[in-house]
N, C-alpha and C. Protein backbone atom coordinates (compact mmCIF):
# COMPACT_ATOMS: atom_id res chain seq x y z
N UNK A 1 -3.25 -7.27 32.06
CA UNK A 1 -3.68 -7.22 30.68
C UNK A 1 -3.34 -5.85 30.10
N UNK A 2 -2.54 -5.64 28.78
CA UNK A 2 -2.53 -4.42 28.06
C UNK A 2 -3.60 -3.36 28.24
N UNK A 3 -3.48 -2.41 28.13
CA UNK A 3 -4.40 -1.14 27.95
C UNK A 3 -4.65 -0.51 26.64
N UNK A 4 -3.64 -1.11 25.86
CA UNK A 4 -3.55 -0.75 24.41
C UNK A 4 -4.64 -1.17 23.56
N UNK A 5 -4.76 -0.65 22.48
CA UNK A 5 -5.71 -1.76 21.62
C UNK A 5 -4.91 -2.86 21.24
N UNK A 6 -3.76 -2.79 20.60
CA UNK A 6 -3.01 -4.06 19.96
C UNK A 6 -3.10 -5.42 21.26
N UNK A 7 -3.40 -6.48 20.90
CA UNK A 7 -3.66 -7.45 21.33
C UNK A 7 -3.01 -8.66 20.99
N UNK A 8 -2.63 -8.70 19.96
CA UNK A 8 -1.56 -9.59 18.85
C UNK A 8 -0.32 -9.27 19.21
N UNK A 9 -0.06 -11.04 19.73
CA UNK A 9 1.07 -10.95 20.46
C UNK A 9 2.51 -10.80 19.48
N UNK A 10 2.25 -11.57 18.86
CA UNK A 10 3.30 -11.34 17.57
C UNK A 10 3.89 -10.03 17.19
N UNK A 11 2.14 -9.22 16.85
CA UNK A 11 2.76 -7.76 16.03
C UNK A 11 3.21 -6.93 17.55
N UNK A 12 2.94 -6.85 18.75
CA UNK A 12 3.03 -6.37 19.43
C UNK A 12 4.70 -6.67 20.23
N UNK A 13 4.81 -8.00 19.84
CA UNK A 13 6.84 -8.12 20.37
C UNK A 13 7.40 -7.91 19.49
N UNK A 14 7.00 -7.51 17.75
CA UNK A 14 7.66 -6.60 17.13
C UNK A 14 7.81 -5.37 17.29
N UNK A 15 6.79 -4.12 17.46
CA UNK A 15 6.90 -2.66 17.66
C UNK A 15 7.52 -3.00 18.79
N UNK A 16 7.69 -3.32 20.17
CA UNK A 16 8.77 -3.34 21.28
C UNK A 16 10.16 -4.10 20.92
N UNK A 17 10.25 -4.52 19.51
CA UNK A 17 11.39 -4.45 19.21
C UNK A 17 11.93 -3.88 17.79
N UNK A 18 11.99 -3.02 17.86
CA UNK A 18 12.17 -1.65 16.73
C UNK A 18 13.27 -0.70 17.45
N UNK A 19 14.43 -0.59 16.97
CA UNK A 19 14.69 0.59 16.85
C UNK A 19 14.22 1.56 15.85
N UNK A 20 15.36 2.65 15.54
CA UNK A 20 14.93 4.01 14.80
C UNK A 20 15.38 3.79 13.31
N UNK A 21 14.66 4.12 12.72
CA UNK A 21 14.71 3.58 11.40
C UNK A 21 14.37 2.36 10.97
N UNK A 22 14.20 1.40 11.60
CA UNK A 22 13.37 -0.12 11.05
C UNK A 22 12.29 0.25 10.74
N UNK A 23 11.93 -0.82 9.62
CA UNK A 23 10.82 -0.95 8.76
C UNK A 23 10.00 -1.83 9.16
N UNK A 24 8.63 -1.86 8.94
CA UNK A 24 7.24 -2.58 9.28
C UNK A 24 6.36 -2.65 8.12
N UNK A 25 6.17 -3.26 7.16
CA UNK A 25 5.30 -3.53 6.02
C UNK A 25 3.84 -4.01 6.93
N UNK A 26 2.73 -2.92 6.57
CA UNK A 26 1.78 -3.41 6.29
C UNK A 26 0.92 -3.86 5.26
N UNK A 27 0.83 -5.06 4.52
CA UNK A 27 0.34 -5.65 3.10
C UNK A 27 -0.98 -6.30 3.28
N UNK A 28 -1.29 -5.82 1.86
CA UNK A 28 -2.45 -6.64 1.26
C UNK A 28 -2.42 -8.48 1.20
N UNK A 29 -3.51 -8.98 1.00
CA UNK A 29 -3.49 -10.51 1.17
C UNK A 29 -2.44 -10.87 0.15
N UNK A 30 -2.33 -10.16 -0.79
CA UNK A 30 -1.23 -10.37 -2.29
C UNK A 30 -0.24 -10.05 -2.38
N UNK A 31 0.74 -9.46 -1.14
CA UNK A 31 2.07 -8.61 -1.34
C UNK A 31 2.75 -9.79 -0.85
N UNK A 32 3.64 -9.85 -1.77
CA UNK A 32 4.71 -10.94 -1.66
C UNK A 32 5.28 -10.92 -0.32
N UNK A 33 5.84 -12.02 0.41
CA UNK A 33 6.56 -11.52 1.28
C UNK A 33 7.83 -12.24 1.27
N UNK A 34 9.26 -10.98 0.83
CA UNK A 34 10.62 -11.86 0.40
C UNK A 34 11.00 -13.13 1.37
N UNK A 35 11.51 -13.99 1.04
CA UNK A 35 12.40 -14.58 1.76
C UNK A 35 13.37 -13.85 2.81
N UNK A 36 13.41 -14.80 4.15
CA UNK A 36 14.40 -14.68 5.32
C UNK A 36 13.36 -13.20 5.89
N UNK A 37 12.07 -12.12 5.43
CA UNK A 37 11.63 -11.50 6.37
C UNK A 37 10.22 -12.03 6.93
N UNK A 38 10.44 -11.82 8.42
CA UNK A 38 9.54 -12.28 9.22
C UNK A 38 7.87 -11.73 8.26
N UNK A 39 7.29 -13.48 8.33
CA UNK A 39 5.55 -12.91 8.16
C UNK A 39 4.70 -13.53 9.45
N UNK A 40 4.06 -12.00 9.73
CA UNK A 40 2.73 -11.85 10.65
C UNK A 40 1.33 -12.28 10.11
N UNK A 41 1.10 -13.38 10.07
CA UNK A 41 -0.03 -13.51 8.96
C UNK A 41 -1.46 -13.25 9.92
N UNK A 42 -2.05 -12.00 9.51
CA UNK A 42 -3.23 -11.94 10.54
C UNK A 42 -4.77 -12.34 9.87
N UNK A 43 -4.46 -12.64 8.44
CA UNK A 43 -5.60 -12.89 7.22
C UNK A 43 -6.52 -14.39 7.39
N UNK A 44 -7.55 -13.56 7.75
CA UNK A 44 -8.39 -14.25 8.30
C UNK A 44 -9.41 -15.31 6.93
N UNK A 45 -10.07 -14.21 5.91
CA UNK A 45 -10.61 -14.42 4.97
C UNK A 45 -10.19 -12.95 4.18
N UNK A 46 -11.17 -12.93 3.18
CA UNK A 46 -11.15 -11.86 2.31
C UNK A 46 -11.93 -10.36 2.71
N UNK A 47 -11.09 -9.65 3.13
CA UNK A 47 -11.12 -8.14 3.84
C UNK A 47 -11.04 -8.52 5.42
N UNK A 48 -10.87 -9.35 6.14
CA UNK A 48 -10.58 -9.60 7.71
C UNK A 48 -9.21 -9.99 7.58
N UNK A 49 -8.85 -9.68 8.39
CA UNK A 49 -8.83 -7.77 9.06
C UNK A 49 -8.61 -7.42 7.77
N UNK A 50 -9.09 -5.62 7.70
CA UNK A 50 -8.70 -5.22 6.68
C UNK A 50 -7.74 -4.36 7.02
N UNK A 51 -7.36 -3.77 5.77
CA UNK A 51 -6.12 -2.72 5.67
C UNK A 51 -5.66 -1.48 7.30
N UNK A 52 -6.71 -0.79 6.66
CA UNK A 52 -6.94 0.08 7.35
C UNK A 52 -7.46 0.23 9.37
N UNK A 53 -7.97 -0.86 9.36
CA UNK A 53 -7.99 -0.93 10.92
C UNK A 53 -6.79 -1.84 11.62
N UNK A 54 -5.89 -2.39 10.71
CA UNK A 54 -4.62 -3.16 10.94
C UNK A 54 -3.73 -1.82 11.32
N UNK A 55 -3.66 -1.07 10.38
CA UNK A 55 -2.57 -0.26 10.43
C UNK A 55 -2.90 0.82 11.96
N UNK A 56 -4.57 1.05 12.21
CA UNK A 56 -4.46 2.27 13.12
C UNK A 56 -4.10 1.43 14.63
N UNK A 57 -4.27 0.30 14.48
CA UNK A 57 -4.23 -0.57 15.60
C UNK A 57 -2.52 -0.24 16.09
N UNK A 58 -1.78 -0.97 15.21
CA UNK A 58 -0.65 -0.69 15.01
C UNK A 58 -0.18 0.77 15.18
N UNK A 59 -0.26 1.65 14.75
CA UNK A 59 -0.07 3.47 15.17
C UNK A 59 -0.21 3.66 16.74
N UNK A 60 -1.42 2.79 17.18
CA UNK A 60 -1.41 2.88 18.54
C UNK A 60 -0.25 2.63 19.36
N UNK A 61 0.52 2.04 19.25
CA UNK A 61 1.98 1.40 19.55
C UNK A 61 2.93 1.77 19.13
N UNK A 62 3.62 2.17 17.84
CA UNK A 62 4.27 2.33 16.60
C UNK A 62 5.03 4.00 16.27
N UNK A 63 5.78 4.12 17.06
CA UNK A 63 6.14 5.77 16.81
C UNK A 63 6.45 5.48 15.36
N UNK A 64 5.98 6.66 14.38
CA UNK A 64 6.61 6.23 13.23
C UNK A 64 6.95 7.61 12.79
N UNK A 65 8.25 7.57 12.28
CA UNK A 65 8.47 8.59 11.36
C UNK A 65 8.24 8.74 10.25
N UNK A 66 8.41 8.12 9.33
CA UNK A 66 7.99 8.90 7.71
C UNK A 66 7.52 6.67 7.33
N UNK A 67 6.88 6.93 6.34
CA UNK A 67 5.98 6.06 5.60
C UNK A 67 6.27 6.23 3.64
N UNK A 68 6.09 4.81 2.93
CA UNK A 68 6.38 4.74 2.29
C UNK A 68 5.04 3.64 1.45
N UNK A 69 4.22 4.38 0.35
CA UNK A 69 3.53 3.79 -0.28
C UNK A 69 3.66 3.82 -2.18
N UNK A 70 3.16 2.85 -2.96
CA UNK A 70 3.26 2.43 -4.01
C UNK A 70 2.33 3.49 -4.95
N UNK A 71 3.20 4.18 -6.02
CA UNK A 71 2.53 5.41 -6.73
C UNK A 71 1.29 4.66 -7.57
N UNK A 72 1.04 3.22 -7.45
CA UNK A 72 -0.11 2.97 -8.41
C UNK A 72 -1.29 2.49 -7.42
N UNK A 73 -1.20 3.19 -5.79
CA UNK A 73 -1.96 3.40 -4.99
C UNK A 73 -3.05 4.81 -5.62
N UNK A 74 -2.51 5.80 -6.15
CA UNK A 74 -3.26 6.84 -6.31
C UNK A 74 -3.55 6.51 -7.47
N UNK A 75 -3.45 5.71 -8.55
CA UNK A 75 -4.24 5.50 -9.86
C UNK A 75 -5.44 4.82 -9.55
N UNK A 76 -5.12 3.45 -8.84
CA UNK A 76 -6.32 2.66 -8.02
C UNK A 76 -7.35 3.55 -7.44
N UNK A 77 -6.83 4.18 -6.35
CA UNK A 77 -7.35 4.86 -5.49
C UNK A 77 -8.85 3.74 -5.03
N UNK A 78 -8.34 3.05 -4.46
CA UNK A 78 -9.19 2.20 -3.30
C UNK A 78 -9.66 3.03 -2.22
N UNK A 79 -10.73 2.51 -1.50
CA UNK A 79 -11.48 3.55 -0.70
C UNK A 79 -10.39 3.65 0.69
N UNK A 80 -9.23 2.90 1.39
CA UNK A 80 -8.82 3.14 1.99
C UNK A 80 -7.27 4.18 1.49
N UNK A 81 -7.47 4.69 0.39
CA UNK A 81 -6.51 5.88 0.26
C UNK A 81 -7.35 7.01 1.39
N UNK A 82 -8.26 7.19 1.21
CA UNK A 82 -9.17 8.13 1.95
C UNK A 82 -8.46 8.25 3.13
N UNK A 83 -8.63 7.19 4.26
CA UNK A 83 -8.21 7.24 5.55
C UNK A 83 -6.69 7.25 5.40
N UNK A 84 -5.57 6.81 4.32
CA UNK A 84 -4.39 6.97 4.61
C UNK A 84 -3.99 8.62 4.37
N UNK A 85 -5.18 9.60 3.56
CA UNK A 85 -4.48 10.72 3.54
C UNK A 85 -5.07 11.50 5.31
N UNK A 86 -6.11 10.89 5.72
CA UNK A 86 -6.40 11.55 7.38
C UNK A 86 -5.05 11.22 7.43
N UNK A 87 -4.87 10.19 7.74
CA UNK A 87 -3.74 9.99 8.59
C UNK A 87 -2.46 10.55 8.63
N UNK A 88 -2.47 10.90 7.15
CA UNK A 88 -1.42 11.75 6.91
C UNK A 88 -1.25 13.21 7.08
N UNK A 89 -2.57 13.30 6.89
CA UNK A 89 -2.62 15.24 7.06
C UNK A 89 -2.78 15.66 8.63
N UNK A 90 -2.87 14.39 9.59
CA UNK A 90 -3.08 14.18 10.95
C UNK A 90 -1.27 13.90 11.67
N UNK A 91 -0.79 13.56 10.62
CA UNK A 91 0.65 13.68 11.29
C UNK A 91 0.57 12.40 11.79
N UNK A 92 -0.16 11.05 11.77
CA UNK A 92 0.22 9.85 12.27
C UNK A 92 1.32 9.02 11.67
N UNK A 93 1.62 9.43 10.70
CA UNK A 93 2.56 8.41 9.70
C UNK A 93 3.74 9.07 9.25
N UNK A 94 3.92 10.47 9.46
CA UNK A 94 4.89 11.20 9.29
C UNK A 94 5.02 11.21 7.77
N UNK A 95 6.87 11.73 7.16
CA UNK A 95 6.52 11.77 5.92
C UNK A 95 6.45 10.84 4.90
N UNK A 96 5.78 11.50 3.61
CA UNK A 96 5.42 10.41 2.83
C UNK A 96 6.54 9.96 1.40
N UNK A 97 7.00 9.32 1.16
CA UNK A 97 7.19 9.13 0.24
C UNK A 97 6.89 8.24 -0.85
N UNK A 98 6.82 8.49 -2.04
CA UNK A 98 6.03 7.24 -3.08
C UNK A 98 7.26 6.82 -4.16
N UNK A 99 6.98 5.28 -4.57
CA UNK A 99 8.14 4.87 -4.92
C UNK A 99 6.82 3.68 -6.06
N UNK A 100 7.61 2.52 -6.97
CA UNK A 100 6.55 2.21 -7.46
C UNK A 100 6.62 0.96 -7.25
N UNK A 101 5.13 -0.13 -7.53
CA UNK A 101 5.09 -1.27 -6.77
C UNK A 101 6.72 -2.09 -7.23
N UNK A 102 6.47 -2.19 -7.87
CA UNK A 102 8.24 -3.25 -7.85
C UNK A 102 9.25 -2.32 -7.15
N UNK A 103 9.51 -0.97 -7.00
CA UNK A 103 10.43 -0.44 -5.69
C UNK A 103 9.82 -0.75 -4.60
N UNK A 104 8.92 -0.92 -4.37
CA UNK A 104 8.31 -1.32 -2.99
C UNK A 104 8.45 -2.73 -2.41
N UNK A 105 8.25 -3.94 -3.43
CA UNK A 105 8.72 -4.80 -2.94
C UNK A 105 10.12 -4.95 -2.90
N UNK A 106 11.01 -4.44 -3.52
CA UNK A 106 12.04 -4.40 -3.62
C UNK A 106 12.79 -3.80 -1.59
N UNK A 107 11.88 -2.78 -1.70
CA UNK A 107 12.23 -2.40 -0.18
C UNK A 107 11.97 -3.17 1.05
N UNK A 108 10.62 -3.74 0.34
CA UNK A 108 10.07 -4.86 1.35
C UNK A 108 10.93 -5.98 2.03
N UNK A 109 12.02 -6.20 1.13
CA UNK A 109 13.14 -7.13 1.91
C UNK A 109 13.91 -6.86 2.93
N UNK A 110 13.98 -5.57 3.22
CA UNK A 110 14.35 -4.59 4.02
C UNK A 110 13.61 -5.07 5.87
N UNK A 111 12.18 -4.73 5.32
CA UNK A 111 11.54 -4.85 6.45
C UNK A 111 12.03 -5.94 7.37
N UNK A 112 11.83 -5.63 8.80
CA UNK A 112 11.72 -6.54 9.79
C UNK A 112 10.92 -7.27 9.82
N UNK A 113 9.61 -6.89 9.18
CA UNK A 113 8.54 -7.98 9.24
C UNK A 113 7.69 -7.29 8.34
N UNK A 114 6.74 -8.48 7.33
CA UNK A 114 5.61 -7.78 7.14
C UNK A 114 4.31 -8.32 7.87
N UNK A 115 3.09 -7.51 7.79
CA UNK A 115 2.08 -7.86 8.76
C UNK A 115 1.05 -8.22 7.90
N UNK A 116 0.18 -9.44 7.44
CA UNK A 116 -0.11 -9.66 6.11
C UNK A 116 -1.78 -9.60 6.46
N UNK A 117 -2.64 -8.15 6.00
CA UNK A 117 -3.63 -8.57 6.24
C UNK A 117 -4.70 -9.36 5.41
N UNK A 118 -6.51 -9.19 5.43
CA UNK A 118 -6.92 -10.02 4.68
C UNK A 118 -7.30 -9.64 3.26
N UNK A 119 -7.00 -7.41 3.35
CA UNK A 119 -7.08 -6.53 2.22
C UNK A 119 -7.06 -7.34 0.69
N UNK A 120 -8.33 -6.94 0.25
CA UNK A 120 -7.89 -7.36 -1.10
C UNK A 120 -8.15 -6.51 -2.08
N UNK A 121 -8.16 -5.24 -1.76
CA UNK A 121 -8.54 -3.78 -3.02
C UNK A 121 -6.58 -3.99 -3.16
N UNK A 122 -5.96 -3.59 -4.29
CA UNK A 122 -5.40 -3.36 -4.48
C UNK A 122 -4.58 -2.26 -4.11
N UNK A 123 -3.20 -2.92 -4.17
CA UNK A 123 -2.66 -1.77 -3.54
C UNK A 123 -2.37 -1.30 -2.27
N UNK A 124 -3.07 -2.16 -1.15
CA UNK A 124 -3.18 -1.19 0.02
C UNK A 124 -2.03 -2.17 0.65
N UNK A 125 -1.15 -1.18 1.07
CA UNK A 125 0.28 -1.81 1.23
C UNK A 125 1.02 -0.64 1.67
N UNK A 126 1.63 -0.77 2.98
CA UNK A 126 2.41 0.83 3.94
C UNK A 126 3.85 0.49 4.08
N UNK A 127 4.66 0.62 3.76
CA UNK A 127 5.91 0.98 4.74
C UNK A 127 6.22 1.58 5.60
N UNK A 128 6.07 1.10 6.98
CA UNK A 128 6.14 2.66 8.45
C UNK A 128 7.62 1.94 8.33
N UNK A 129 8.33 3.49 8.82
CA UNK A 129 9.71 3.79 9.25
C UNK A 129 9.47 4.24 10.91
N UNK A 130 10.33 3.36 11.70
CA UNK A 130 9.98 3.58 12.97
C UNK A 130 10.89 4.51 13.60
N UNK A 131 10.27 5.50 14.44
CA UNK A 131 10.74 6.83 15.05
C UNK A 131 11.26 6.97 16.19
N UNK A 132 11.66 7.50 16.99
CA UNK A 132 11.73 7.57 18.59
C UNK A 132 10.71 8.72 19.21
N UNK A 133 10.57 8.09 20.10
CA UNK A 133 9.55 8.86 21.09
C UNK A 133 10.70 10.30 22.08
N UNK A 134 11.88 10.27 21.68
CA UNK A 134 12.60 11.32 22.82
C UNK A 134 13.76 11.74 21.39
């Protein structure tokens, strides 16, 4: 049995298949997810799982280099901006860049997968860029 927290077999034979530079969308119950990219649907009801314990689960596994969130995240400012700036000033997500929700989905087609949780504050929606460990 794993030692990890991630337990989800799905999201878990994705991060072991990432190279450097692939993308991983973590979304709200409402973020579109384009055609032809893989969806992880982990949305249980409304806030299960939520945002924020999806994503640290995921970090557990997930070398990531730089991260990519939607500039009408900081107008919202939902209570899980809070924990995405720990995380950031903690060096888990590497760097940040902000782009705006229609560039974001726009990038989202990009992704290898998105991971769709049951979040429903607005907004709460990550792009990890995946890193190497060497």
């Amino acid at each position: 049995m794993k030692k990890t927290p991630l337990l989800n077999i799905a999201v878990s034979r994705l991060i072991a298949s990432l190279g450097h530079g692939d993308k991983v969308v973590i979304g709200d119950a409402g973020l579109p997810v384009p055609p032809g990219v893989e969806l992880i649907d982990l949305a249980l009801t409304h806030g299960v799982p939520e945002f924020i314990s999806t994503l640290k689960v995921v970090l557990s596994e997930m070398q990531v280099e730089s991260h990519v969130l939607a500039d009408e995240l900081f107008v919202k400012q939902p209570p899980a901006l809070a924990a995405l700036n720990e995380l950031n000033a903690a060096g888990a997500v590497g760097e940040r860049t902000l782009v705006s929700h229609e560039q974001f989905k726009v990038l989202s087609q990009q992704a290898r997968a998105v991971i769709r949780t049951g979040e429903c504050q607005p907004y709460c929606n990550i792009v990890l860029v995946a890193g190497v460990t060497f």
